[in-house]
Protein backbone atom coordinates (compact mmCIF):
# COMPACT_ATOMS: atom_id res chain seq x y z
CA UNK A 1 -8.58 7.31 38.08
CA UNK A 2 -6.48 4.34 36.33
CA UNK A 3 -9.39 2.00 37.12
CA UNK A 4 -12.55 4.47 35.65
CA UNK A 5 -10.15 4.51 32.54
CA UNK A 6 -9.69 1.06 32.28
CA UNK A 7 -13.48 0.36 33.29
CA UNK A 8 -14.47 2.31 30.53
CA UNK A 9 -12.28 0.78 27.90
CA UNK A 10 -13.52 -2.30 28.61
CA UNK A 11 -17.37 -1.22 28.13
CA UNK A 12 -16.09 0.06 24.66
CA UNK A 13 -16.33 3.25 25.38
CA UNK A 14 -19.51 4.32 24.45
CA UNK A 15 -19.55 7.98 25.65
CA UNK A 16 -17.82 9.03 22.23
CA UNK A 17 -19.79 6.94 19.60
CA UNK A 18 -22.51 8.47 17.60
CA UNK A 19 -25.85 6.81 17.31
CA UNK A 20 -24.68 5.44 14.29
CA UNK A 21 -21.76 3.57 15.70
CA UNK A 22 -23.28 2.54 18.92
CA UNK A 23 -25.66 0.67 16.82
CA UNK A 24 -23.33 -1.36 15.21
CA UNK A 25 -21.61 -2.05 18.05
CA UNK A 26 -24.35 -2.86 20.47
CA UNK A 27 -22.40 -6.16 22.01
CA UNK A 28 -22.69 -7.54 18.29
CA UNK A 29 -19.89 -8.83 15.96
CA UNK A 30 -18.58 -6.05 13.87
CA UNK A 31 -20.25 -6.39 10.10
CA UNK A 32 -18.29 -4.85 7.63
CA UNK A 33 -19.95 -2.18 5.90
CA UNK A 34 -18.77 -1.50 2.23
CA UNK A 35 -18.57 2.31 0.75
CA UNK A 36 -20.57 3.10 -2.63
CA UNK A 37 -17.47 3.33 -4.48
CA UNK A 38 -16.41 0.04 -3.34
CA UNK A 39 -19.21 -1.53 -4.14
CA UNK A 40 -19.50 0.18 -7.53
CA UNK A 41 -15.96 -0.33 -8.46
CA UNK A 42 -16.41 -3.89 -7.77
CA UNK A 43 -19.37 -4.43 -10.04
CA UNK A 44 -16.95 -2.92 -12.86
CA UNK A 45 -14.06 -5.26 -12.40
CA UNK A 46 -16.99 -8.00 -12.27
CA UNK A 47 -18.73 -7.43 -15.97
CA UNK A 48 -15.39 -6.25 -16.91
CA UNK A 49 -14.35 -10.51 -16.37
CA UNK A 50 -17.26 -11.66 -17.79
CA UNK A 51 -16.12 -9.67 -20.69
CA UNK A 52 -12.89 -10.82 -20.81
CA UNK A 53 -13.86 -14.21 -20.12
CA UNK A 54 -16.19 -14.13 -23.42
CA UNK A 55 -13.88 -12.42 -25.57
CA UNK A 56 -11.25 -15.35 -24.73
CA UNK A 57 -13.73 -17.76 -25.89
CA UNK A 58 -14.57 -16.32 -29.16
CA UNK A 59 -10.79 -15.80 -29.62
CA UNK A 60 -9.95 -19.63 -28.62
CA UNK A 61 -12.71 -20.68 -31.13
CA UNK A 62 -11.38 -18.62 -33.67
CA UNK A 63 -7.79 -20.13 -33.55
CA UNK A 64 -9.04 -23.89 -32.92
CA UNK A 65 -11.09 -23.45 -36.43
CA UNK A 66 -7.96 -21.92 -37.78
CA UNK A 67 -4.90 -24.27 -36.86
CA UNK A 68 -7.06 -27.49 -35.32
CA UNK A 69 -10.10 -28.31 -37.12
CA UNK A 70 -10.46 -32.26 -36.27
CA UNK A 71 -10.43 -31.31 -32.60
CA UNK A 72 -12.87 -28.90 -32.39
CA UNK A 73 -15.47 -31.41 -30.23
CA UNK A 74 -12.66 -31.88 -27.83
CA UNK A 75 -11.99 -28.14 -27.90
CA UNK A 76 -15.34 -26.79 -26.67
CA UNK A 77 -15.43 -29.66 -24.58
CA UNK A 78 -12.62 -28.43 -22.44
CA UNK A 79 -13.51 -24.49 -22.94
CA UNK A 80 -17.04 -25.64 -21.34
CA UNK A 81 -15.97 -27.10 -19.04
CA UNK A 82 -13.35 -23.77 -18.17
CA UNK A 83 -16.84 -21.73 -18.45
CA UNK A 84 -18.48 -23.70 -16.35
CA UNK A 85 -15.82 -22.92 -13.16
CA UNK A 86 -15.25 -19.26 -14.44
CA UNK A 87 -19.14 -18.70 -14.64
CA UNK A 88 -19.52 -20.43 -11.89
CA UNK A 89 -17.06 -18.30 -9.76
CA UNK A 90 -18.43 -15.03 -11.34
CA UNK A 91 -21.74 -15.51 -10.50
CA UNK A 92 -20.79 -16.57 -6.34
CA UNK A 93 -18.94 -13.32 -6.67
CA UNK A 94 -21.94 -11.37 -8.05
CA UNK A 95 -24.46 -12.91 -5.13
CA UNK A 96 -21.63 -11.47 -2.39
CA UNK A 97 -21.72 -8.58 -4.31
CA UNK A 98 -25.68 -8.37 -4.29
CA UNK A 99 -25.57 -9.15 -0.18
CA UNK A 100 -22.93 -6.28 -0.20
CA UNK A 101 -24.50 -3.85 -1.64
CA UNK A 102 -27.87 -4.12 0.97
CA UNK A 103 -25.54 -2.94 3.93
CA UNK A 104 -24.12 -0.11 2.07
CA UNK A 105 -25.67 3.77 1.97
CA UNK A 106 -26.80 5.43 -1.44
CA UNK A 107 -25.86 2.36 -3.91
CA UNK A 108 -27.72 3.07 -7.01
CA UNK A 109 -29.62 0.53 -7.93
CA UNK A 110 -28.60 -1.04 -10.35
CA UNK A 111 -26.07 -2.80 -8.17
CA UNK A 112 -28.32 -4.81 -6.62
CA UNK A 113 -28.30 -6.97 -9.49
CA UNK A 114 -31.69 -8.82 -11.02
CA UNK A 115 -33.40 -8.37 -7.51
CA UNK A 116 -36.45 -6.37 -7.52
CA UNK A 117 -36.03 -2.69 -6.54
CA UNK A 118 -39.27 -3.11 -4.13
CA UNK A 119 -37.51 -5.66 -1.77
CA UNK A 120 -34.46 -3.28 -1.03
C-alpha cells in the first residue's frame, strides 16, 4: 500500500487535478499565472509612478528657477539623466506587465498596453 502511495506521489498525482491543472503541469516548469486584480492593481501603482515621477520634475524645476537660477543647465542635466533610469525602469516594468497580462483570464483590455487588441 506504502509503495502505490509513494508511486503515485511521485507521478504528481494526477488522479485529483482538473483539466485545467493537468495542463499546466504536463511534465512542464510551473508558469506563474497572475489573477486580474493583480494584474490590474499593478498597472495602477505603475501610471500612479509615472505620475509621481512627473510631478517631481515639475516641482524640482520650479524650485531650481526659484533659489538656483545660474544652474539651471546643470539642473536638467542631472534630472535627465534621473528620467532617463526612472523611465527607463518604468517602461521594463510595463513590458513584464504586458507579458503578464497574456497568461491571465478576463484582463480587460486595456492592460495589455499599446498592443493591438487583434493579436491577444
Amino acid at each position: 500500500m506504502n509503495a502505490k502511495r509513494l508511486s503515485d506521489v511521485a507521478k504528481g498525482s494526477a488522479i485529483h487535478r482538473t483539466p485545467r491543472e493537468a495542463e499546466r503541469f504536463s511534465g512542464k516548469r510551473p508558469v506563474v499565472q497572475w489573477s486580474k486584480n493583480w494584474i490590474i492593481g499593478r498597472w495602477i501603482a505603475l501610471v500612479s509612478l509615472v505620475f509621481f515621477l512627473l510631478v517631481v520634475d515639475i516641482q524640482s524645476f520650479h524650485l531650481l528657477r526659484k533659489y538656483n537660477p545660474e544652474d539651471t543647465v546643470y539642473g536638467l542635466f542631472i534630472m535627465g539623466l534621473g528620467n532617463l533610469v526612472g523611465f527607463s525602469f518604468l517602461g521594463s516594468q510595463a513590458q513584464e506587465l504586458i507579458q503578464d497580462a497574456k497568461s491571465a483570464y478576463n484582463v480587460p483590455s486595456w492592460c495589455y498596453g499599446l498592443a493591438s487588441s487583434t493579436a491577444h
